[in-house]
Protein backbone atom coordinates (compact mmCIF):
# COMPACT_ATOMS: atom_id res chain seq x y z
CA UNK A 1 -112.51 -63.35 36.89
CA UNK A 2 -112.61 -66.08 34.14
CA UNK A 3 -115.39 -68.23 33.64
CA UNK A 4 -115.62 -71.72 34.10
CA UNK A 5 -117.33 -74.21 31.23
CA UNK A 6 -117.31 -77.33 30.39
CA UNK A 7 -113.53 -79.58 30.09
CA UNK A 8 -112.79 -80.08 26.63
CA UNK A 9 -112.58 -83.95 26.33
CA UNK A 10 -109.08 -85.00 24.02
CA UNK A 11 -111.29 -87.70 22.43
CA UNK A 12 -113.64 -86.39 19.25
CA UNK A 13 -116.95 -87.81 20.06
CA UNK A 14 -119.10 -89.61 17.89
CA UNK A 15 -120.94 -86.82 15.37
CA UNK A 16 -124.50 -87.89 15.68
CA UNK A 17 -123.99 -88.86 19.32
CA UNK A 18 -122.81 -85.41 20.19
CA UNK A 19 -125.53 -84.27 17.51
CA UNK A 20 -128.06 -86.06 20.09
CA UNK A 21 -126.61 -84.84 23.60
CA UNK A 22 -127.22 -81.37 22.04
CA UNK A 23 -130.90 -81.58 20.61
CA UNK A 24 -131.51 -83.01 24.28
CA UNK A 25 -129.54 -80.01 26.03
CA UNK A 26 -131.55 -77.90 23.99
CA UNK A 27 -134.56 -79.07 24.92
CA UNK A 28 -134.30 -79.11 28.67
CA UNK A 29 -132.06 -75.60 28.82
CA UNK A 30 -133.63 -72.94 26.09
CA UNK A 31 -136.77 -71.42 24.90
CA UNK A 32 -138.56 -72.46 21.10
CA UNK A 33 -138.86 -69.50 19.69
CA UNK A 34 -141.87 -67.77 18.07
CA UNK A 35 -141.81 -67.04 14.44
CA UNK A 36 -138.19 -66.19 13.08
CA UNK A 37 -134.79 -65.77 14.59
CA UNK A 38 -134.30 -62.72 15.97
CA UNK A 39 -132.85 -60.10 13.66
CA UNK A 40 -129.45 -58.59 14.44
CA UNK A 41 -129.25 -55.22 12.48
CA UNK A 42 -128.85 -51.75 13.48
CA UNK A 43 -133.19 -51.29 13.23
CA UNK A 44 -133.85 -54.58 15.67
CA UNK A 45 -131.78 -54.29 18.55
CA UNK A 46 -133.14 -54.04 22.30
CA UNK A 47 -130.27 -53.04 24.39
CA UNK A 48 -132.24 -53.36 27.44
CA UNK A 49 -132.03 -57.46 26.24
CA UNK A 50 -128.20 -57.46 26.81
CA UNK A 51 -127.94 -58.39 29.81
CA UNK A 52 -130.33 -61.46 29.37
CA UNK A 53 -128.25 -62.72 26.35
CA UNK A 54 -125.19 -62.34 28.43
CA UNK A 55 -126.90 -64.89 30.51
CA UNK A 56 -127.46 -66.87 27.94
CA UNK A 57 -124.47 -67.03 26.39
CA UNK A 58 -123.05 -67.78 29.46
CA UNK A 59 -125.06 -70.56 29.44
CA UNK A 60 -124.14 -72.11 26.23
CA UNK A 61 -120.40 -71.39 27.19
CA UNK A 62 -121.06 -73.53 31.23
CA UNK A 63 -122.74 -76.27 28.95
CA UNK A 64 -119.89 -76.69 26.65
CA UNK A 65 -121.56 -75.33 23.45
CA UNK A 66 -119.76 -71.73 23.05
CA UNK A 67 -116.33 -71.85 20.83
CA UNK A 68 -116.94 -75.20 19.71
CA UNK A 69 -114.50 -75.53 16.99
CA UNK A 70 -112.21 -73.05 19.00
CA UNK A 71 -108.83 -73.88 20.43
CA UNK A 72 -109.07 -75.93 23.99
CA UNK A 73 -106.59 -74.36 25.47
CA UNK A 74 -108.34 -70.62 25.09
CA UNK A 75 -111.79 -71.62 26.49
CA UNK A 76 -112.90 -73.60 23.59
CA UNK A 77 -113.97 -77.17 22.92
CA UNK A 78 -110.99 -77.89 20.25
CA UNK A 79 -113.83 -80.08 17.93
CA UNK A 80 -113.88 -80.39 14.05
CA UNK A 81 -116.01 -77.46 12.43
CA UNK A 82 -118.72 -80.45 11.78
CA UNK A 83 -119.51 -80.45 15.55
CA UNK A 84 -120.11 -76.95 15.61
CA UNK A 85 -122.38 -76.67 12.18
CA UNK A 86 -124.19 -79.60 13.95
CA UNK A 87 -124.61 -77.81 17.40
CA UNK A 88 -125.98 -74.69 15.15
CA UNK A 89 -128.24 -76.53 12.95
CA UNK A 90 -129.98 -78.02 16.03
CA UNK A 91 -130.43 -74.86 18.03
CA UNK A 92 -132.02 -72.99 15.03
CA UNK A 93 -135.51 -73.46 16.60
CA UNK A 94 -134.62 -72.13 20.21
CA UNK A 95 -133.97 -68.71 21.44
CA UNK A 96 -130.25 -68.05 21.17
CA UNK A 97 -128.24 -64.97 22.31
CA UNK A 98 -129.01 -61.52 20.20
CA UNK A 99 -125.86 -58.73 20.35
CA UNK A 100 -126.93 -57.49 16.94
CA UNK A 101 -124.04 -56.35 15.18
CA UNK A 102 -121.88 -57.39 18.05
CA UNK A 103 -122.55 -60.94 17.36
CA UNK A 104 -120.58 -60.73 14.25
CA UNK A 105 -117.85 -58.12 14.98
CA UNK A 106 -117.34 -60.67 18.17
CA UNK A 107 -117.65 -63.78 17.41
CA UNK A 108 -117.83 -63.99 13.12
CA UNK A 109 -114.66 -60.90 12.39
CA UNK A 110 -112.63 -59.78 15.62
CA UNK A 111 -112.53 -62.49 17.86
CA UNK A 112 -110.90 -65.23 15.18
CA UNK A 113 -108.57 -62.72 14.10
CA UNK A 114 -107.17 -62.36 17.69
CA UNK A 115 -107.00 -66.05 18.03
CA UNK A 116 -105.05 -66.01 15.03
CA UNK A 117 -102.29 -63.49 15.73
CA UNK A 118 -102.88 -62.78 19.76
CA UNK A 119 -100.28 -63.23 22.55
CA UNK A 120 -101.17 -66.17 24.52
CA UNK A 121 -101.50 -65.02 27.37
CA UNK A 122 -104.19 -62.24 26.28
CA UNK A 123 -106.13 -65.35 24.43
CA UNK A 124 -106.07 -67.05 27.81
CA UNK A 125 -107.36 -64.67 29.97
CA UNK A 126 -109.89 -62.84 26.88
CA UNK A 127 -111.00 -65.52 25.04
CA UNK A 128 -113.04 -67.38 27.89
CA UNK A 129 -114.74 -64.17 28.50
CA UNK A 130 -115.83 -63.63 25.41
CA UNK A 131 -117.32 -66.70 24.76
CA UNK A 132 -118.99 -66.34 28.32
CA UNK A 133 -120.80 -63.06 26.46
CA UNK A 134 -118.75 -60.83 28.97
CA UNK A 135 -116.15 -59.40 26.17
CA UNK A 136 -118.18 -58.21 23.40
CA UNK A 137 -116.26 -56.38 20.73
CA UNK A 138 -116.25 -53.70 17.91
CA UNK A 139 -113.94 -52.88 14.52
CA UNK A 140 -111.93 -49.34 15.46
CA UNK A 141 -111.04 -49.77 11.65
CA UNK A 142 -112.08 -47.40 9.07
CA UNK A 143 -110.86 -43.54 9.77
CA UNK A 144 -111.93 -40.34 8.08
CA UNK A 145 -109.31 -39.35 5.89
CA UNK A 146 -108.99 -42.66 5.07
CA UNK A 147 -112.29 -43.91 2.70
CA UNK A 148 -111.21 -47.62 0.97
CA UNK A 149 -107.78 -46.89 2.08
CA UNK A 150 -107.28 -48.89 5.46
CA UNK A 151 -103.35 -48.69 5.03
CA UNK A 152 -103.87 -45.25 5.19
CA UNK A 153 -104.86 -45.26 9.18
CA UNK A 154 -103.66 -41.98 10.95
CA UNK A 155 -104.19 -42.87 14.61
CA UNK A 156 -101.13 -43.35 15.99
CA UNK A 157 -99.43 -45.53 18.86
CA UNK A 158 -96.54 -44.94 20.82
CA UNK A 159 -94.46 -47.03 22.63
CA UNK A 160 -93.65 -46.01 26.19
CA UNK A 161 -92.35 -48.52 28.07
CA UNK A 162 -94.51 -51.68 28.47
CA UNK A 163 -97.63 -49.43 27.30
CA UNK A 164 -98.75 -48.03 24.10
CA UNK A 165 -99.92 -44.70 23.90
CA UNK A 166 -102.92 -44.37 21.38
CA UNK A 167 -104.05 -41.11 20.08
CA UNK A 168 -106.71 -40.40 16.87
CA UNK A 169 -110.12 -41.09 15.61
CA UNK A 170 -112.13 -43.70 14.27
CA UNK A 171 -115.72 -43.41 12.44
CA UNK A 172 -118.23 -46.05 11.15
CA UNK A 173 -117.69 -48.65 14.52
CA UNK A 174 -120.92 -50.43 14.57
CA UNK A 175 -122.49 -50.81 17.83
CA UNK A 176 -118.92 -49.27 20.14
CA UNK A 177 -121.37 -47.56 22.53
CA UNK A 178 -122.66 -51.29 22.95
CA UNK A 179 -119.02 -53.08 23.19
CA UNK A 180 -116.67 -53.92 26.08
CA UNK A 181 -113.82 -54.09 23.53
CA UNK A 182 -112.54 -52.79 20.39
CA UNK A 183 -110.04 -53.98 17.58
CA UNK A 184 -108.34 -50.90 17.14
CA UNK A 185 -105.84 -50.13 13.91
CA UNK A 186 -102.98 -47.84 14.34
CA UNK A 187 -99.59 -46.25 13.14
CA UNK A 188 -96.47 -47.63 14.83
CA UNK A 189 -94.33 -46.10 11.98
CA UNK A 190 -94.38 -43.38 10.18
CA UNK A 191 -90.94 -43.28 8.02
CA UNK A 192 -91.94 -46.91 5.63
CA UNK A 193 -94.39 -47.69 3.26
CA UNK A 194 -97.91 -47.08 4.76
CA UNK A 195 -98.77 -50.77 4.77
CA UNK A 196 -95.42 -51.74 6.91
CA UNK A 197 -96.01 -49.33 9.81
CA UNK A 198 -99.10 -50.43 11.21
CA UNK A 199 -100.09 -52.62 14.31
CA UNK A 200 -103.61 -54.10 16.04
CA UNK A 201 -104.34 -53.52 19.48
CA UNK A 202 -107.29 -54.82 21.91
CA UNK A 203 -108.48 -51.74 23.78
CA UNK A 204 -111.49 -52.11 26.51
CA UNK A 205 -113.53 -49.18 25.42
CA UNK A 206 -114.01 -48.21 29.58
CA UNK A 207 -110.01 -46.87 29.64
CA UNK A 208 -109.69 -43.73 30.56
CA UNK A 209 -109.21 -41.63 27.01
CA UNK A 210 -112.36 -43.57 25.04
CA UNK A 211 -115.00 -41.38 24.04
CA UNK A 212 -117.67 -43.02 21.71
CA UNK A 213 -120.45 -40.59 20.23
CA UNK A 214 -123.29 -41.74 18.62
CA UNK A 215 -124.04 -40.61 14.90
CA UNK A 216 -127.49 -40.05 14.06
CA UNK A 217 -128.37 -41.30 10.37
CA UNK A 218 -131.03 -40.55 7.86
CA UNK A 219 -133.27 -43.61 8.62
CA UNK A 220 -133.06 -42.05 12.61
CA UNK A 221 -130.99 -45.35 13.57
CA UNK A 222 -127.23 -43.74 15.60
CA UNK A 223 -125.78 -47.55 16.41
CA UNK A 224 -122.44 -46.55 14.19
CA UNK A 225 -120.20 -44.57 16.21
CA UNK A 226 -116.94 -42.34 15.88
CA UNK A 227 -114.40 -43.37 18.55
CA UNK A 228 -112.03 -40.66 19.86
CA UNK A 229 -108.73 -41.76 21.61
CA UNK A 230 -106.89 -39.27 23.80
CA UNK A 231 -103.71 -40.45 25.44
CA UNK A 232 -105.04 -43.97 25.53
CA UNK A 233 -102.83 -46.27 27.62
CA UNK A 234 -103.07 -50.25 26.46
CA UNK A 235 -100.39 -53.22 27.67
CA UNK A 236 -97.82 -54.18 25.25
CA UNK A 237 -99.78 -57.80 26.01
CA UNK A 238 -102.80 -56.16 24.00
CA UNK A 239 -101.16 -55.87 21.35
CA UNK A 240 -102.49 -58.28 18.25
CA UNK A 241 -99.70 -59.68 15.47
CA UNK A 242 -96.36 -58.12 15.56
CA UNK A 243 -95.08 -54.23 15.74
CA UNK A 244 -95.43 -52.72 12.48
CA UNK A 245 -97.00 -56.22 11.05
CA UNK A 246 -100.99 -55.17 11.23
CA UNK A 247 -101.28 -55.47 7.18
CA UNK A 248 -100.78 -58.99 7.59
CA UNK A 249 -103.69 -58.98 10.23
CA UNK A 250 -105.27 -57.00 8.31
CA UNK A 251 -105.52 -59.29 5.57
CA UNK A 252 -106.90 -61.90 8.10
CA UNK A 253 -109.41 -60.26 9.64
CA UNK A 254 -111.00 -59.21 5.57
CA UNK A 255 -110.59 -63.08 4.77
CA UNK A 256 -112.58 -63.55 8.00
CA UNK A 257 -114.91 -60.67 7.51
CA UNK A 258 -115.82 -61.54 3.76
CA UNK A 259 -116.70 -65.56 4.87
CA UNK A 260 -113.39 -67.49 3.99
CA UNK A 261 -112.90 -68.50 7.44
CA UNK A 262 -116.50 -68.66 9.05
CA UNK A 263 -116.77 -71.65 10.92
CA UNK A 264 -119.88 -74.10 11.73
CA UNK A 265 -120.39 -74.07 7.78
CA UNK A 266 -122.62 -76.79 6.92
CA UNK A 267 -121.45 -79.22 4.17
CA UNK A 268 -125.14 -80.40 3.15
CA UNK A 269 -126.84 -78.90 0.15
CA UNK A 270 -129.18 -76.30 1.31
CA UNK A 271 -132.80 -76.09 -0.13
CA UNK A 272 -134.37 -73.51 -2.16
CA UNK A 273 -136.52 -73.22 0.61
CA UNK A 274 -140.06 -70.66 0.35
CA UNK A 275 -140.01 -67.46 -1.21
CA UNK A 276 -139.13 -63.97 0.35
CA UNK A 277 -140.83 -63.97 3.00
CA UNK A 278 -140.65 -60.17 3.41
CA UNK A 279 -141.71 -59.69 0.28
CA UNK A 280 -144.36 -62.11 -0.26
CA UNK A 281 -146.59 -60.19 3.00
CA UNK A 282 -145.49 -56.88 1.18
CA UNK A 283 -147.15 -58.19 -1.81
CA UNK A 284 -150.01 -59.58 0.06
CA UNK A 285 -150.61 -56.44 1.90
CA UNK A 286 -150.66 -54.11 -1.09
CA UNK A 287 -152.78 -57.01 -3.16
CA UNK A 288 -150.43 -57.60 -5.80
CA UNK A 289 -150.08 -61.07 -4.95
CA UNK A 290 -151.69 -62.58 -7.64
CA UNK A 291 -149.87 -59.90 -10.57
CA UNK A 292 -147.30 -61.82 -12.82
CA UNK A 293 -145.30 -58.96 -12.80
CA UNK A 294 -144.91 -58.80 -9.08
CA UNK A 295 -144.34 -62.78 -9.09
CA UNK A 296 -141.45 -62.47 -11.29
CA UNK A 297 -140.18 -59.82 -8.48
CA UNK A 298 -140.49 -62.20 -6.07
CA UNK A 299 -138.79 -64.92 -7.79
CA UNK A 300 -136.17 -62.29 -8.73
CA UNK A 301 -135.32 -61.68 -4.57
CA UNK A 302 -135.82 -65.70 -4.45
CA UNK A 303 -132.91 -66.13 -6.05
CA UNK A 304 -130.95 -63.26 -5.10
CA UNK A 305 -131.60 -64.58 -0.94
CA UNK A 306 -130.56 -68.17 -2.29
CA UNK A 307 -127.62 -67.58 -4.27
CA UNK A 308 -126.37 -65.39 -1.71
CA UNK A 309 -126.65 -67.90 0.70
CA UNK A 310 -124.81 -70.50 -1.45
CA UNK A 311 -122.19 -67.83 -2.52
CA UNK A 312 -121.35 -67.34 1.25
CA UNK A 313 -121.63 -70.93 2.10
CA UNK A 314 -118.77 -72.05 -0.88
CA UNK A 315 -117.10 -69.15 0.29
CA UNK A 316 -116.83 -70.57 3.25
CA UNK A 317 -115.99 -74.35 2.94
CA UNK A 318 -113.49 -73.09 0.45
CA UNK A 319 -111.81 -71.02 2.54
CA UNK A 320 -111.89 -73.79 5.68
CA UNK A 321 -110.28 -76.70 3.04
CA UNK A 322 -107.68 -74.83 1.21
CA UNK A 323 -106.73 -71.59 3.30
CA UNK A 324 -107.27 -68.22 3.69
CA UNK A 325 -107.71 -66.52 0.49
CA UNK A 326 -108.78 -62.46 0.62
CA UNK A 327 -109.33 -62.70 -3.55
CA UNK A 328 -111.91 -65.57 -2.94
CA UNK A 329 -113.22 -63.91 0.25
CA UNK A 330 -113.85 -60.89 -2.68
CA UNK A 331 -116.51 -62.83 -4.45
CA UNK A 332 -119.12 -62.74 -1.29
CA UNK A 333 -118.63 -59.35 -0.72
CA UNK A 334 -119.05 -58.24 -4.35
CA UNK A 335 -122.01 -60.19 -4.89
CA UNK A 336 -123.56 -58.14 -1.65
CA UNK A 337 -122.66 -54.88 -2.86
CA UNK A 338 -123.58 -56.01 -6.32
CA UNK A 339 -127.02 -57.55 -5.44
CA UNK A 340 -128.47 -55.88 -2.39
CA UNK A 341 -129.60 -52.56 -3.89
CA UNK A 342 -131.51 -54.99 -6.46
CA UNK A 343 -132.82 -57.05 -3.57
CA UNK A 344 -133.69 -53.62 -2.07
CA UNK A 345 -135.44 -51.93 -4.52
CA UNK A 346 -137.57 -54.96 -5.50
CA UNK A 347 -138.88 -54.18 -1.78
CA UNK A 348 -140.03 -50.84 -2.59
CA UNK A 349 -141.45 -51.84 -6.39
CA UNK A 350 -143.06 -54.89 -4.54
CA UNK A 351 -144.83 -53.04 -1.77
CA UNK A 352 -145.98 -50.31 -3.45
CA UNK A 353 -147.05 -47.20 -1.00
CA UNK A 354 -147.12 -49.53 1.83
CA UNK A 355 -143.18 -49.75 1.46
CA UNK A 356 -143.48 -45.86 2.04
CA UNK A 357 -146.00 -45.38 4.76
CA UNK A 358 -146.73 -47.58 7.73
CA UNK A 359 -147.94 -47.45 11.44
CA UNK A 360 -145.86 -46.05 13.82
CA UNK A 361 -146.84 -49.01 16.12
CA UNK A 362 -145.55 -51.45 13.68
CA UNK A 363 -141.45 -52.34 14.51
CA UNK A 364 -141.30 -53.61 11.29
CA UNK A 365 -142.93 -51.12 9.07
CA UNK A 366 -140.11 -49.25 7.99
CA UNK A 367 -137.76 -52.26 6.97
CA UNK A 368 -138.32 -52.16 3.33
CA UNK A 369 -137.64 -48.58 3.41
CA UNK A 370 -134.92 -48.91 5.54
CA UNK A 371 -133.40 -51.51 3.49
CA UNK A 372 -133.49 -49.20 0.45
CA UNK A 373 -132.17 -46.14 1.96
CA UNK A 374 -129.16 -48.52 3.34
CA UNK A 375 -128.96 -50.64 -0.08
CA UNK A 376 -125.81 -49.42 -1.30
CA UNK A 377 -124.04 -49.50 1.99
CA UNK A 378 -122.12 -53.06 1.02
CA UNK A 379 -121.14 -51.24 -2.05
CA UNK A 380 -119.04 -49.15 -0.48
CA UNK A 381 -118.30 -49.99 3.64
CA UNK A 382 -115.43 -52.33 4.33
CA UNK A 383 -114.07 -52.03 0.66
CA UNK A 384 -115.28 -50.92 -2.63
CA UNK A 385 -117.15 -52.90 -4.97
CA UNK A 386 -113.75 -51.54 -7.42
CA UNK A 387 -111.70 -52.66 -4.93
CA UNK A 388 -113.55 -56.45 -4.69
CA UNK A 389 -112.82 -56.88 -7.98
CA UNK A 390 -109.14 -55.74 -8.41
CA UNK A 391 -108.55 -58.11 -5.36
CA UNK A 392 -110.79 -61.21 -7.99
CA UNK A 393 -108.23 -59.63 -11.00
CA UNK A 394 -104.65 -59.86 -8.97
CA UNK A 395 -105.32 -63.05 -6.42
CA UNK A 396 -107.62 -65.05 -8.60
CA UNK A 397 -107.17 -64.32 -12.07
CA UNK A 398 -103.33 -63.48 -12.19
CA UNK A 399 -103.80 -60.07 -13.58
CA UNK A 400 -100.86 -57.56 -13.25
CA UNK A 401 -101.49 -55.51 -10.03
CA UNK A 402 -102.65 -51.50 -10.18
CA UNK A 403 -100.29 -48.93 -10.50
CA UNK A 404 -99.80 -47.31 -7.30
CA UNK A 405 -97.68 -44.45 -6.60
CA UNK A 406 -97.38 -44.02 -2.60
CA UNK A 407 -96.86 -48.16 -1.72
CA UNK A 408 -93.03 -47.88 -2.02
CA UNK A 409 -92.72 -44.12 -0.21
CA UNK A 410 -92.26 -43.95 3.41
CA UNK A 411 -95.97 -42.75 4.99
CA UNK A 412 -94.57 -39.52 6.14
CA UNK A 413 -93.59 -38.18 2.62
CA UNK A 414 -97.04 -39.55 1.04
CA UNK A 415 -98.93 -37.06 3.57
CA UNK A 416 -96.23 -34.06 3.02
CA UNK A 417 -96.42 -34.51 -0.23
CA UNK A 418 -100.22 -34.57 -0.03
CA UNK A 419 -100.00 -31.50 1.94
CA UNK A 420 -98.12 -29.76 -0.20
CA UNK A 421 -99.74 -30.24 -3.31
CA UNK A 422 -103.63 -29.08 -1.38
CA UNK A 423 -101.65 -26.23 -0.23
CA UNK A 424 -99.99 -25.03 -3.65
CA UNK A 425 -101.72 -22.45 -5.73
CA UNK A 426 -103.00 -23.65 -9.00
């Protein structure tokens, strides 16, 4: 059943009067919050919570303040991305709803990407749900013979009728076991160039063929998952972009992922704002607060957090005033992979043996460990550091593209030919 919210209005209310109605709505509707938001990573997330921030978004979504700057005629309110930076800069003191991952595989990656290539009729009878926090959804993106190369998906779809037929494997979906959906990448055809056979389908991760294992990592967290699909049976009206044009959606949903077309973007100047936070107690507990050599470390992840912030934040705006752009979106995802295993490392330097050892009864012990065992992860996941900056060199700078010798050959010769040379003596 869809959800009900609030009617979008056709007239654009007055900014600071809708800025008002909101602090007020706030007030009388959701908790302050204690200390800092709640954090949405892998290490942090209480699934037994879910069903309360369902609630709760459902909440925001009955009020009118879910999918602000989204489309009226899907669910949302159809307002300028001011109204919706303004709703979020107001409800940064309360309690607001906590998916981890989910929050921004749903609503910051998968869900703008089907609103920008999805039937619709799926966008009016999905998009409503999720922003009533009953369609939550994962990436079904990166395979494992595929690495950096997403054109190189294997799982396949058939046509049968009005149905697809999906069959293959998926690794590295973040929080599936969690999701009602996923955003699922696969082969439509097999005899053109790899990155002109593909196509994006919406597949509720309950069908009948879905089988999402948990995979246990070194810092003991398992919330990325491999999906397996067995003779998995999705509508034709699923299907996201056109047959055989997923590169193209492809190409949105990186823009999207990377920051160029984040919505609810502040325009004011952000302040510096206090130190690390993290690392200022981690220098306080290990009494190295008063060493110059730790304060420069701390003024080192200063400006790493801040620049960062502003990176994203241009990134952003940018990509809101002049267009989706996947050679800007680059530059934010570079600087992560670039900066993070700095950021991470000036943990460990910073707090000492504490960084190493901690109380088992302390939830946040472990994060500065954590966060150097996982430092390098944006380095690699959704696209190569290499890769960031060949997509700078060709879409930014006007350099002449890579050599590449399996972009022109249909997909099916590229993996015979593969085969055959892994399989001839040398």
């Amino acid at each position: 059943m869809t959800p009900t919210a609030v009617i979008p209005t056709t007239e654009i209310p007055d900014l600071e009067e809708y800025r008002a109605r909101a602090r007020a709505w706030l007030s009388g509707n959701l908790a302050r919050r204690e200390g800092p938001p709640a954090r949405r990573s892998l290490h942090h997330y209480d699934a037994s919570q879910k069903p309360a921030d369902r609630a709760l978004q459902r909440k925001l979504y009955e009020a009118g303040y879910a999918g602000i700057s989204w489309p009226a005629e899907y669910g949302g309110q159809g307002l300028p991305d001011a109204y919706e930076a303004a709703f979020n800069d107001e409800a940064e003191p309360y309690v607001t709803p906590n998916f981890g991952p989910l929050i921004i595989t749903t609503y910051g990656v998968n869900v703008p990407t089907i609103l920008a290539h999805g039937q619709p009729e799926l966008l009016r009878e999905l998009i409503p749900q999720v922003l009533a926090g009953d369609a939550l959804f994962c990436q079904m993106f990166s395979e494992p013979t595929g690495g950096s190369d997403l054109a190189g998906a294997r799982t396949r779809a058939t046509r049968d009728g009005d149905q697809w037929v999906i069959n293959g494997q998926k690794t590295w979906s973040t929080f599936a076991h969690h999701a009602d959906w996923g955003l699922c990448l696969a082969r439509t055809n097999w005899d053109v160039p790899k990155h002109r056979g593909l196509t994006w389908f919406a597949i509720p991760t309950s069908l009948s063929g879905v089988d999402i294992r948990q995979i246990r990592q070194l810092d003991q967290t398992d919330g990325f998952c491999e999906v397996f699909l067995d003779d998995v049976a999705v509508p034709d009206l699923y299907r996201i972009g056109d047959v055989d044009g997923g590169w193209t959606v492809t190409q949105t949903m990186l823009v999207v992922e990377r920051g160029a077309g984040r919505t609810g973007v502040s325009t004011a100047i952000e302040p510096a704002g206090p130190l690390a936070a993290d690392l200022v107690e981690a220098a306080r507990d290990a009494g190295h607060l008063g060493d110059p050599v730790v304060r420069q470390k701390l003024a080192r992840a200063h400006v790493i957090d801040y620049v960062g912030r502003a990176v994203t934040r241009r990134i952003a705006l940018a990509g809101t005033a002049h267009g989706f752009n996947p050679g800007l979106a680059a530059y934010g995802k570079l600087f992560a992979g670039t900066y993070n295993p700095v950021r991470a490392r000036l943990g460990v330097e910073v707090g000492a043996s504490g960084a190493m050892t901690w109380d088992p009864a302390d939830s946040e012990g472990p994060d500065l460990s954590n966060a150097y065992l996982n430092g390098r992860i944006q380095s690699i996941a959704g696209g190569t550091n290499e890769m960031q900056r060949n997509g700078i060199g060709e879409r930014i700078l006007g350099m002449p593209r890579e050599v590449s010798l399996d972009t022109k050959k249909p997909y099916s010769e590229v993996l015979r030919d593969a085969n055959n040379w892994a399989t001839s003596p040398r």
